[in-house]
Protein backbone atom coordinates (compact mmCIF):
# COMPACT_ATOMS: atom_id res chain seq x y z
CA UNK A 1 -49.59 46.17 37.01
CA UNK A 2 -46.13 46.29 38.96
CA UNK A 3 -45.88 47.79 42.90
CA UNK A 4 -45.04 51.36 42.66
CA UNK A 5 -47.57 52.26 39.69
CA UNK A 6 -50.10 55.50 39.44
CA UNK A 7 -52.12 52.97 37.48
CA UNK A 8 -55.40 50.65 39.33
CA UNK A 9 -53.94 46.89 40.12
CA UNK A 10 -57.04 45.72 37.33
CA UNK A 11 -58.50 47.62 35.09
CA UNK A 12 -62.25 47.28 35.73
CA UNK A 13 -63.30 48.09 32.20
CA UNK A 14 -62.66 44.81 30.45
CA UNK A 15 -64.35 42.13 32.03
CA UNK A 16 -64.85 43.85 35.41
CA UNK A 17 -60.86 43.61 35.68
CA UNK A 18 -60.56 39.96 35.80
CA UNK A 19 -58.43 37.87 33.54
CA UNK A 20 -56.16 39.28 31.06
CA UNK A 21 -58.43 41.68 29.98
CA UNK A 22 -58.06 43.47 33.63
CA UNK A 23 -54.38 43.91 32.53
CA UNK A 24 -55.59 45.80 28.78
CA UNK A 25 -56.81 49.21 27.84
CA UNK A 26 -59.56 49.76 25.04
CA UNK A 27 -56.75 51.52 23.44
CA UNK A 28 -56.25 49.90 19.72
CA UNK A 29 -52.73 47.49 19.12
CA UNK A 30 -50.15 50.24 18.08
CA UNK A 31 -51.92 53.18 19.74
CA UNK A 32 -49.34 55.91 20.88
CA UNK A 33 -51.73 56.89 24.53
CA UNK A 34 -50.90 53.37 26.26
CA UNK A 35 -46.95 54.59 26.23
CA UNK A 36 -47.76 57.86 27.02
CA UNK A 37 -50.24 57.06 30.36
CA UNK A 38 -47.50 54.58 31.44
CA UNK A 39 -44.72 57.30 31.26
CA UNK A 40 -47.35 59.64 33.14
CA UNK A 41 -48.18 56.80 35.57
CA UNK A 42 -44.10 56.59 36.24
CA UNK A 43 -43.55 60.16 36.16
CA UNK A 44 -46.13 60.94 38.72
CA UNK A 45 -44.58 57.81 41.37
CA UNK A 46 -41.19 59.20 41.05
CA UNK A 47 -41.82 62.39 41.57
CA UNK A 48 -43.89 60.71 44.79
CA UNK A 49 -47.07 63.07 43.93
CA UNK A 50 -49.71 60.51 42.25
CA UNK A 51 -51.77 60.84 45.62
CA UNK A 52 -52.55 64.18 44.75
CA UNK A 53 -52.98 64.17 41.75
CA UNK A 54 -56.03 64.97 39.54
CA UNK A 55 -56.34 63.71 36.14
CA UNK A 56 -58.83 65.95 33.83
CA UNK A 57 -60.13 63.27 31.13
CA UNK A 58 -60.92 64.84 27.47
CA UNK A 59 -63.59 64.02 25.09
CA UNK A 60 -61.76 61.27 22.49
CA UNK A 61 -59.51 58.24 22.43
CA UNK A 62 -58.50 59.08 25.98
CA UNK A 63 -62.35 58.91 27.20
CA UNK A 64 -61.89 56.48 29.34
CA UNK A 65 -58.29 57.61 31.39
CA UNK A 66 -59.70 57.26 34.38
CA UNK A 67 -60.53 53.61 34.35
CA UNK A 68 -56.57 53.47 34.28
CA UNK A 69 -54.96 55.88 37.08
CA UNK A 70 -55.44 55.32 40.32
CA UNK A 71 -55.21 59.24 41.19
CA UNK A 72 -57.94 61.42 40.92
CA UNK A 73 -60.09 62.25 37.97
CA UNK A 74 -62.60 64.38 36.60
CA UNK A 75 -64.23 63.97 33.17
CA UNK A 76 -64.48 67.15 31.23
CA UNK A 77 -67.23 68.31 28.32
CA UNK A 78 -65.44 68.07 24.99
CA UNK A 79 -62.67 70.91 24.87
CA UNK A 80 -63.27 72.18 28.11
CA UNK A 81 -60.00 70.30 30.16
CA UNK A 82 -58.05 73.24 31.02
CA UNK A 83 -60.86 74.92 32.51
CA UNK A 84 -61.66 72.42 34.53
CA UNK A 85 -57.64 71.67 35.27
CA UNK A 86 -58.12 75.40 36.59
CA UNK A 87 -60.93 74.78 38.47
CA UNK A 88 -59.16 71.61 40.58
CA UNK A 89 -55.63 73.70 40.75
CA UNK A 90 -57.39 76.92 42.39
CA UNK A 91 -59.42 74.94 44.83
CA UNK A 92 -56.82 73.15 45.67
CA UNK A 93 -53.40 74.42 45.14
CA UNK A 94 -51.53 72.01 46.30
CA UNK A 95 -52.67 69.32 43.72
CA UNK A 96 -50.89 68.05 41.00
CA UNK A 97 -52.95 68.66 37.65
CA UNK A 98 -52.64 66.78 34.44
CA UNK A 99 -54.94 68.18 31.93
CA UNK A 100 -54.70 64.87 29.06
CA UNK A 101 -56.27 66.13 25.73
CA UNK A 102 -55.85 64.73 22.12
CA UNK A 103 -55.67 66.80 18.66
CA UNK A 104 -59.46 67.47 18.20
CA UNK A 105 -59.87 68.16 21.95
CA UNK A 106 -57.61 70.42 22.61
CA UNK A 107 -56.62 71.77 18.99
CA UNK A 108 -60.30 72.49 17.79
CA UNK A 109 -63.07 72.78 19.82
CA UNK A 110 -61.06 73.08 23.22
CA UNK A 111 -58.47 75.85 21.21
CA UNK A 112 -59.76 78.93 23.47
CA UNK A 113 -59.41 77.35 26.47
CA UNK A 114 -55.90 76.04 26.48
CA UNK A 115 -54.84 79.46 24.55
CA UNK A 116 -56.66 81.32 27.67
CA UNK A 117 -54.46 78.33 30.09
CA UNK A 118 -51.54 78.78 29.16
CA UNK A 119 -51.50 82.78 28.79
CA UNK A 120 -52.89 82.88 32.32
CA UNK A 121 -49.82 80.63 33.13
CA UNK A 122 -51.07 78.79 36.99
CA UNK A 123 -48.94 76.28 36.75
CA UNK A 124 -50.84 72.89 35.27
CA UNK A 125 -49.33 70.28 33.22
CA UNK A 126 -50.90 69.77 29.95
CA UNK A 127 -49.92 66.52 27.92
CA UNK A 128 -51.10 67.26 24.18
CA UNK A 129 -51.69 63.55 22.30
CA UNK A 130 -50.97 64.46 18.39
CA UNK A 131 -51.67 61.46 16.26
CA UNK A 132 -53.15 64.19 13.38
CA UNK A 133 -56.95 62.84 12.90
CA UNK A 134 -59.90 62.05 14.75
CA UNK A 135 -60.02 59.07 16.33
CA UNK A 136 -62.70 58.44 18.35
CA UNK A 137 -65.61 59.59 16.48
CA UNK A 138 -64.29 57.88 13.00
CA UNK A 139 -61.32 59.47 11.27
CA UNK A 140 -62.32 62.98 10.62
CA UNK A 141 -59.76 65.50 9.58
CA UNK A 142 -58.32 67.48 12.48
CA UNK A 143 -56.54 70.94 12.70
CA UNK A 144 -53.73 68.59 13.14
CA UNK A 145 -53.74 66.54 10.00
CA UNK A 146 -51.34 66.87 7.39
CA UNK A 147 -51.42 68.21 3.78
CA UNK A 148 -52.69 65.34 1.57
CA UNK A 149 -53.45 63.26 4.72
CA UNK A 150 -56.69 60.96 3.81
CA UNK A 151 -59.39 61.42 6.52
CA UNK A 152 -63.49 60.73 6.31
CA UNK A 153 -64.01 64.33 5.89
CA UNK A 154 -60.92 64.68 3.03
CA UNK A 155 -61.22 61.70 0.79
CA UNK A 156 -58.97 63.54 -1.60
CA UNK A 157 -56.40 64.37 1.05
CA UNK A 158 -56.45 67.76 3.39
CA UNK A 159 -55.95 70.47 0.20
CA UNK A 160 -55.36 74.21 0.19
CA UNK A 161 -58.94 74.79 0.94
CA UNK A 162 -58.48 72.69 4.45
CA UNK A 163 -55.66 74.81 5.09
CA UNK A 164 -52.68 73.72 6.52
CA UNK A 165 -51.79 71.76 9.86
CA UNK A 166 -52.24 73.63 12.57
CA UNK A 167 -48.64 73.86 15.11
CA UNK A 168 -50.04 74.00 18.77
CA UNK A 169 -47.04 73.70 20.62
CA UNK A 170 -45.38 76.28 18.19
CA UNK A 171 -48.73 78.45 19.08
CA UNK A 172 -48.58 77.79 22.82
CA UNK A 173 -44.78 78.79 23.02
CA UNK A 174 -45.71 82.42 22.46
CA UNK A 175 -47.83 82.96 25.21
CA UNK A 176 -46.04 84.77 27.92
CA UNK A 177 -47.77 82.58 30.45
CA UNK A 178 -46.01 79.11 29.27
CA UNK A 179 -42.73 78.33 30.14
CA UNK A 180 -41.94 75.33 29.13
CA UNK A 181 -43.36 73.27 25.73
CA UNK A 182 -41.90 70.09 24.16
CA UNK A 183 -43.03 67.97 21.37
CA UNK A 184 -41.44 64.56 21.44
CA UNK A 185 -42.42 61.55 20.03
CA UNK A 186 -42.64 57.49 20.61
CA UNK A 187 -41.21 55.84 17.33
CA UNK A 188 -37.86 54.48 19.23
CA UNK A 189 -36.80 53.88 22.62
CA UNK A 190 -34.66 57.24 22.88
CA UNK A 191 -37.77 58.77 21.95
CA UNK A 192 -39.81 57.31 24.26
CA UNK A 193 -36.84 58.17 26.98
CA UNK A 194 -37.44 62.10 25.84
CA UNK A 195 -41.26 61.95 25.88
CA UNK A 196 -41.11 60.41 29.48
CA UNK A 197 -38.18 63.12 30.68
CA UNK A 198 -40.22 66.00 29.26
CA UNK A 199 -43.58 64.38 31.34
CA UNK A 200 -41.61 64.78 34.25
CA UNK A 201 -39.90 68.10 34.01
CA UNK A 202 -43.28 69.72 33.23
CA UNK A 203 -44.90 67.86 35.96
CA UNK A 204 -41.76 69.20 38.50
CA UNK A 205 -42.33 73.06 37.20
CA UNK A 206 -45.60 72.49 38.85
CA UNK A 207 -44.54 70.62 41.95
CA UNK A 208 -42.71 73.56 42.57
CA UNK A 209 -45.06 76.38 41.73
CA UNK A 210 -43.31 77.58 38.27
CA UNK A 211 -45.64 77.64 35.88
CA UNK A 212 -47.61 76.42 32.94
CA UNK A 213 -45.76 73.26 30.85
CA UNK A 214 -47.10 71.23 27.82
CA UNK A 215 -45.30 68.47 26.44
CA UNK A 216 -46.85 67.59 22.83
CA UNK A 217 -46.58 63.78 21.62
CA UNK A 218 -46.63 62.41 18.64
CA UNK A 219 -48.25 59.38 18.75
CA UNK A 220 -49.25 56.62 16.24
CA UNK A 221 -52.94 55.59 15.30
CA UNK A 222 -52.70 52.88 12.86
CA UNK A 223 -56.55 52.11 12.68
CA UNK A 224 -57.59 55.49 10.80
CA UNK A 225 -53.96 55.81 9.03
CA UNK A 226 -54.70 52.14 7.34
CA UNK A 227 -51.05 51.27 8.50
CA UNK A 228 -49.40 48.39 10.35
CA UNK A 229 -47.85 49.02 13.86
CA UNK A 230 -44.34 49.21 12.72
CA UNK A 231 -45.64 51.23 9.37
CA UNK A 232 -46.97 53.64 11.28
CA UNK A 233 -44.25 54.43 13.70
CA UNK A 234 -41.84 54.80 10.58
CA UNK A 235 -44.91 57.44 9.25
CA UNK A 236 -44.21 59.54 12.42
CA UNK A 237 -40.54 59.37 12.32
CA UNK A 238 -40.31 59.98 8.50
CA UNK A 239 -43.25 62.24 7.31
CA UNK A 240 -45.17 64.00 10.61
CA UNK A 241 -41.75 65.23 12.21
CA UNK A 242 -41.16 67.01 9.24
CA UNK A 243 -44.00 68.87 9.74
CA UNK A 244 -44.14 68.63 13.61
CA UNK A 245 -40.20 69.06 14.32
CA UNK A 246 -38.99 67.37 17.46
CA UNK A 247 -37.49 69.44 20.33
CA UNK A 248 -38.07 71.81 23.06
CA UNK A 249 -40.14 74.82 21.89
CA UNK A 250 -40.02 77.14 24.24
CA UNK A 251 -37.90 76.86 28.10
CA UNK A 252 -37.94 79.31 30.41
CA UNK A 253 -37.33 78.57 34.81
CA UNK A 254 -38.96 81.63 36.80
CA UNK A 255 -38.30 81.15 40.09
CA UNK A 256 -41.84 79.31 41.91
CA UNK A 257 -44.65 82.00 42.45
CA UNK A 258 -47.50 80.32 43.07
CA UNK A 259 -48.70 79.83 46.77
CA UNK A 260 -52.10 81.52 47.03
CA UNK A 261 -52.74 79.08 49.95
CA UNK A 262 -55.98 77.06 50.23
CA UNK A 263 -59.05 79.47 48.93
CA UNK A 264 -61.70 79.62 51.94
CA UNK A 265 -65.26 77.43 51.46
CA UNK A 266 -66.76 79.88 54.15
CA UNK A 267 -70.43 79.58 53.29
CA UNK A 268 -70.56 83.28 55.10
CA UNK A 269 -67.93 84.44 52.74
CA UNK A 270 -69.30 83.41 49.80
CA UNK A 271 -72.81 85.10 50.38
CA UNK A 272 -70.92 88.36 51.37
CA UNK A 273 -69.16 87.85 47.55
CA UNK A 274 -72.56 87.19 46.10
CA UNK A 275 -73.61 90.45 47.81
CA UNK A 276 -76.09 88.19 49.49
CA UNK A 277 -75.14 88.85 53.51
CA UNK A 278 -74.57 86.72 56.56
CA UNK A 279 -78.28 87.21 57.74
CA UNK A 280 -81.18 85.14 55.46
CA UNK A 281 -83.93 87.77 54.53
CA UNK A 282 -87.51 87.53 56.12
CA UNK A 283 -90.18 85.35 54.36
CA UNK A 284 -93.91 86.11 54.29
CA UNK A 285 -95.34 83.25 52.41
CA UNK A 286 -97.27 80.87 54.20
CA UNK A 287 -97.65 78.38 51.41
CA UNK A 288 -96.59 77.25 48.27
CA UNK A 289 -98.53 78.43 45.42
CA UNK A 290 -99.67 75.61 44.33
CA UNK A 291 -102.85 77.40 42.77
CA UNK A 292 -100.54 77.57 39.84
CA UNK A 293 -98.79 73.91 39.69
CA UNK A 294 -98.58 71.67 42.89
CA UNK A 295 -95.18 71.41 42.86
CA UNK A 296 -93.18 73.21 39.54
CA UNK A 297 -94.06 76.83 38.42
CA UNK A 298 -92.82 77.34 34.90
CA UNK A 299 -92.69 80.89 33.72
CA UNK A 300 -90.98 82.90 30.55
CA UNK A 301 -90.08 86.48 30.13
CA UNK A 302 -89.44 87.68 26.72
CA UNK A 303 -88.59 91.27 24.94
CA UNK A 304 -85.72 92.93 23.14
CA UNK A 305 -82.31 93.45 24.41
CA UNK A 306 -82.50 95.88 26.60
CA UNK A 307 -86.18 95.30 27.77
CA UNK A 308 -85.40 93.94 31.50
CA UNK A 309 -86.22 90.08 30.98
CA UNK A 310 -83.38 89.00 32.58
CA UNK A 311 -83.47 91.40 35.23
CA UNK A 312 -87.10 90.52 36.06
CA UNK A 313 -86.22 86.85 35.88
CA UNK A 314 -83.33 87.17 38.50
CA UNK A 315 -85.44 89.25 40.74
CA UNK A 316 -88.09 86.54 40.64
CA UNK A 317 -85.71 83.44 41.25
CA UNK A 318 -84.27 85.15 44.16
CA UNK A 319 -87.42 85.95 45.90
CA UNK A 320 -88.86 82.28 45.50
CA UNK A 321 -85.03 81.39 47.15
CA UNK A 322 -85.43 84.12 49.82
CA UNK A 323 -88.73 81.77 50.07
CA UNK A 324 -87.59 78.42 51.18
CA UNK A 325 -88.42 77.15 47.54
CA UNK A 326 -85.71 76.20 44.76
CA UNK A 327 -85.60 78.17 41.88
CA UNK A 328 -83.06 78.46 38.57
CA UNK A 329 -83.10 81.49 36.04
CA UNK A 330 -82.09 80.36 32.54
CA UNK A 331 -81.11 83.31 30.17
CA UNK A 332 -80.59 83.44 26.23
CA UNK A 333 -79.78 86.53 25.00
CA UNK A 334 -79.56 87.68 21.18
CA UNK A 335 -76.16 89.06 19.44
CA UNK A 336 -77.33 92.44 20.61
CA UNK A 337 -76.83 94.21 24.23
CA UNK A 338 -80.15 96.43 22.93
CA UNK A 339 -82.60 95.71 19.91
CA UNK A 340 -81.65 91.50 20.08
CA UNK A 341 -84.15 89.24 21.11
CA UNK A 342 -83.61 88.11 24.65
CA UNK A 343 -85.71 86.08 26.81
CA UNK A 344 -85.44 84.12 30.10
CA UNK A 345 -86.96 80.94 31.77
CA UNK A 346 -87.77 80.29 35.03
CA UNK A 347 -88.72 77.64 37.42
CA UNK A 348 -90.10 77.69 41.20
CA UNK A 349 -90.34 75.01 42.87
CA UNK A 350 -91.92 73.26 45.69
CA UNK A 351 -88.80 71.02 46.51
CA UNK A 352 -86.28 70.37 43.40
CA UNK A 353 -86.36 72.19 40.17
CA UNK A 354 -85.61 68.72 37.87
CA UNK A 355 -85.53 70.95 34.09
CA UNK A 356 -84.27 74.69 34.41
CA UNK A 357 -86.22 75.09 31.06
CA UNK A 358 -89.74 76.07 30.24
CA UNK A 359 -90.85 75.44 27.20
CA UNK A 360 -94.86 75.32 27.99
CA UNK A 361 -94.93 77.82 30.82
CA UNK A 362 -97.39 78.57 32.79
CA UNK A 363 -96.93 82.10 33.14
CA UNK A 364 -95.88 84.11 29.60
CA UNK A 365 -94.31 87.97 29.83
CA UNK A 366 -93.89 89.69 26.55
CA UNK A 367 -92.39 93.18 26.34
CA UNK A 368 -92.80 93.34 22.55
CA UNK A 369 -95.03 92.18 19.54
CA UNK A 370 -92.38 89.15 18.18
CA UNK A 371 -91.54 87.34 21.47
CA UNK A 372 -95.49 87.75 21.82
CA UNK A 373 -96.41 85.86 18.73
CA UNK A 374 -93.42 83.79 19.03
CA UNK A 375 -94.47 82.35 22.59
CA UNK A 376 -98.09 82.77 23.31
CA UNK A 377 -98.87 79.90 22.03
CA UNK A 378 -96.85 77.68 23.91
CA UNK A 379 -98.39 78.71 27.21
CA UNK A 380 -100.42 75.89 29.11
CA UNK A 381 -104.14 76.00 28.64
CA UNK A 382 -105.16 77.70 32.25
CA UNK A 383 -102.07 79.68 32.19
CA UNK A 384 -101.68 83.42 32.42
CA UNK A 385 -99.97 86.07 29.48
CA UNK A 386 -99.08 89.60 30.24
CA UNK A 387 -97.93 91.83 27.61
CA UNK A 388 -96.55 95.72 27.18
CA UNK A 389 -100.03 97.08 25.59
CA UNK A 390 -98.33 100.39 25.24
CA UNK A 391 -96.17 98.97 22.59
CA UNK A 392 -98.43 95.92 21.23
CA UNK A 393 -100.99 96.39 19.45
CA UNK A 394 -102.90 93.08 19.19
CA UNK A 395 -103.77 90.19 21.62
CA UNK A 396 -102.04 86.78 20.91
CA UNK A 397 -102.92 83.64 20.31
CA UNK A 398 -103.29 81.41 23.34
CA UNK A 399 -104.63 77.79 24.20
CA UNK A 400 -108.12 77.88 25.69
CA UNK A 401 -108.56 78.94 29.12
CA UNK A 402 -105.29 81.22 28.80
CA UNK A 403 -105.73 84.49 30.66
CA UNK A 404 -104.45 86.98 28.33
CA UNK A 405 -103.86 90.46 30.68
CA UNK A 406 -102.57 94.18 28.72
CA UNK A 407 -100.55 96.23 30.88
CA UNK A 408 -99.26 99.75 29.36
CA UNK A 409 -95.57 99.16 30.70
CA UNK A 410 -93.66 101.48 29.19
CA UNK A 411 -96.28 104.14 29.19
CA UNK A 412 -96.33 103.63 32.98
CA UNK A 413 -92.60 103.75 33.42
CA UNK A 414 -92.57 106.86 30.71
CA UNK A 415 -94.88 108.54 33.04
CA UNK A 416 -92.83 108.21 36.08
CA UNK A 417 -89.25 109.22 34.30
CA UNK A 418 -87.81 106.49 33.79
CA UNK A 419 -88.31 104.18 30.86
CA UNK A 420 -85.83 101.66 32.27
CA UNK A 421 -88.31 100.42 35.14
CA UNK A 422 -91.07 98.80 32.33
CA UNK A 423 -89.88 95.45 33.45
CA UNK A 424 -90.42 96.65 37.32
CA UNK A 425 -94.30 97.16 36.26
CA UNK A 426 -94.52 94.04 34.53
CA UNK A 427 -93.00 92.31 37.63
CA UNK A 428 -95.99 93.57 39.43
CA UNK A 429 -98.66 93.02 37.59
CA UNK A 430 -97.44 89.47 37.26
CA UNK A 431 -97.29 89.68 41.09
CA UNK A 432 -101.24 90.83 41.13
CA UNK A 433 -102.38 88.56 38.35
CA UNK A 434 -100.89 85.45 39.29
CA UNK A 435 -100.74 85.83 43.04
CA UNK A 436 -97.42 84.02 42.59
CA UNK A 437 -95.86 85.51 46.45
CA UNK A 438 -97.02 87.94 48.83
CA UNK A 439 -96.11 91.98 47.77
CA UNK A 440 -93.31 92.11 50.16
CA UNK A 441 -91.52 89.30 49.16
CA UNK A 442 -91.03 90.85 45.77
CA UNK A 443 -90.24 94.48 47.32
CA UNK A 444 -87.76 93.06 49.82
CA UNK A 445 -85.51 91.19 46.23
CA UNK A 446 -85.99 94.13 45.02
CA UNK A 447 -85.06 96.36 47.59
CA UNK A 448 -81.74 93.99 48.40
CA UNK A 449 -80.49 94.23 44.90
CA UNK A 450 -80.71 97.57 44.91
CA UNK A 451 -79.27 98.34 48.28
CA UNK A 452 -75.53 100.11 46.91
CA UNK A 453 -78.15 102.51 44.89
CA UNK A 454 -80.26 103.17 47.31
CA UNK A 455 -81.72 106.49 45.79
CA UNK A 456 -83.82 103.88 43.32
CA UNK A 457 -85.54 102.06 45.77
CA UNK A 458 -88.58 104.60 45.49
CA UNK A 459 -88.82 104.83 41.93
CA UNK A 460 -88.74 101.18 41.44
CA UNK A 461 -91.52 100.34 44.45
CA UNK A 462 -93.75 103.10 42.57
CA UNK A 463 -93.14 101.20 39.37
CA UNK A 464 -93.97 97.71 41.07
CA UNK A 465 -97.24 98.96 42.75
CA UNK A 466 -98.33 100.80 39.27
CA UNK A 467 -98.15 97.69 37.65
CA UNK A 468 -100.45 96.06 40.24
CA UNK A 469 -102.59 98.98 40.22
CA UNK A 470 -102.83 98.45 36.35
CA UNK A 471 -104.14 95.14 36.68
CA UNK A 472 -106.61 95.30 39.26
CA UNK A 473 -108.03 98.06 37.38
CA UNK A 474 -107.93 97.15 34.37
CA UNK A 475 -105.71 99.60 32.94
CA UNK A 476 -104.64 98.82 29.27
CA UNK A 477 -103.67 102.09 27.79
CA UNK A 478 -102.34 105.44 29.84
């Protein structure tokens, strides 16, 4: 590549850069996204603001951007660039962010998050590759293709049932947060000239703290449209601009707003956000307990929206954290804030926590009769189930040596005035019947989360100790 380019000297992807492959991209002969990187890659040097500049890579043709720019890069889940463009231009504000999506990236399963981008408006410069089908994954119709276009997934042509094409930058223009969006194209040089131009004026409304720009490009893909190079450039200029008109969309100039200066990484900080405080909370556990598992605790809470699973599930990961040990809380929670199924999984670890999920846990919680049948089974033989016998009428079904314990939860929390705190009792008679961490580990979580509503902290401690009280004494129905 020449002096004075964003783009690596070789490009290590073909042949580990050497020979003339080290001078190629994968991209196929007529491809529109080698012109538009090397407009980018110029853009970026004149502007003298490709060493600080972060390139967010989509999921597509463009996979593979980062083998090319010598700047900084970050590969994004499929859809998900502008999020992540937010993510860079927040930590860092004084980056230069180039979120590089194509049609099915950023049009389909990526349409949220550059709708929710460009309303918020932080300035980030989006460059949009049309080319109005799939590429990558094998020629599928995208929202982008055009009526009667041929694609894997419309043999027949897109038709009235496909709907028609779907006008991003037309979309993007009324957002209040955008201020500038161009679609240009790369058919003829004074095309090319505009597509660069409008690459650099929405990279400069960020340099200087503007806004939001996207410059759309129409770009060629001969492979999937079955045309030759020069066939298909003539298909852009003749048919898709008719559809996708040329020009700037929408141009607005605000004066430059943004200058939140450099966020703060204080670890103190951030526990104060997290409502977790400066000062780490006292630990009474002497070991591991590794009468469960040696080094991985698996356990799953189950119930109906509304039950407390996730609650309970919290409380535990943060006690085995206030611990010393590593612990993750994975939720899944039905359609339904109340009456949905919802259940959680957690892990306690020795050391790491290498799979948040637990599909054969050791320790089962069920607050009502489906999650019980549902999961009961999939405990591990020598594990331990505890279920809400005030509301379940029948034992489960459990590998051998399972340890199947009734607790009348929600008769013990109806008894004490509060229905809510079921999930409290079950968190100690899991306490009692595992032996999992000492009492006061699980009364100081609990007393820390509730320490802005303070007048709870009795209720809930009476509701913890009941449900250990239930299961040393064997206390099934109340």
């Amino acid at each position: 590549m020449t002096t004075g380019s964003a783009f690596f000297e070789h490009f290590d992807r073909h042949s580990h850069g050497k020979g003339l492959k080290g001078a190629t991209t994968h991209y196929c002969p007529g491809c529109g996204h080698g012109l538009a990187h090397k407009y980018l890659a110029e853009a970026l040097v004149e502007l003298g603001v490709d060493d600080r500049t972060v390139m967010i890579s989509p999921v597509g043709c463009a996979v593979f951007l980062f083998y090319y720019f010598d700047t900084g890069n970050t590969q994004a889940a499929h859809g998900r660039a502008p999020a992540v463009a937010l993510g860079h231009k927040l930590a860092n504000p004084n980056s230069i962010v180039v979120s590089y999506q194509g049609d099915g990236d950023l049009a389909a399963i990526g349409l949220a998050e550059i709708l929710h981008a460009a309303q918020l408006g932080i300035p980030i410069s989006v460059i949009f590759i049309n080319n109005a089908i799939y590429g990558m994954t094998g020629g599928q119709m995208a929202p982008t293709t055009l009526m009667g276009q041929w694609s894997s997934t419309t043999p027949d042509g897109r038709g009235p049932m496909q709907g028609p094409p779907m006008r991003v930058s037309e979309l993007v223009a009324t957002l209040d947060g955008a201020i500038y969006v161009e679609r240009c194209a790369l058919f003829d040089q004074k095309q090319r000239k505009r597509a660069k131009n409008a690459i650099k004026k929405a990279l400069g409304l960020q340099i200087e703290g503007r806004g939001f720009g996207f410059v759309e490009i129409l770009s060629e893909c001969p492979t999937h449209w079955g045309l030759s190079s020069s066939q298909s450039e003539a298909h852009v200029r003749d048919v898709m601009t008719k559809v996708f008109p040329l020009g700037v969309v929408k141009d607005q100039t605000p004066e430059p707003w943004f200058s939140p200066g450099k966020p703060s990484f204080d670890a103190g900080q951030v526990l104060e956000v997290i409502d977790a405080g400066r000062e780490p909370p006292p630990r009474f556990a002497k070991n591991f307990p590794s009468h469960i598992d040696p080094v991985d605790i698996a356990i799953k809470l189950a119930g109906s929206g509304g039950d407390g699973a996730q609650t309970v599930a919290l409380l535990l990961t943060k006690a085995a954290i206030n611990e010393g040990f590593d612990a993750t809380h994975i939720p899944s929670y039905g359609p339904e804030s109340r009456g949905g199924t919802s259940y959680a999984d957690v892990h306690i670890a020795k050391d790491e926590v290498l799979s948040p999920a637990a599909p054969s846990p050791h320790v089962f919680v069920a607050f009502n009769a489906p999650s019980l049948d549902k999961f009961s089974e999939s405990v591990k033989p020598g594990g331990l189930v505890i279920y809400d016998s005030s509301v379940i009428t029948h034992e489960p079904k459990v590998a051998e040596g399972v340890r199947v314990i009734g607790v009348p939860a929600a008769a013990i929390a109806q008894s004490l005035g509060a229905v809510m705190v079921k999930n409290v009792v079950a968190l100690g008679a899991l306490m009692e019947a595992a032996q999992l961490m000492p009492e006061e580990t699980f009364l100081t979580a609990l007393r820390r989360s509730l320490k802005k509503k303070a007048n709870l902290v009795p209720l809930n401690e009476e509701a913890f100790r009941w449900g250990m009280r239930a299961v040393r004494e064997g206390i099934q129905k109340l």
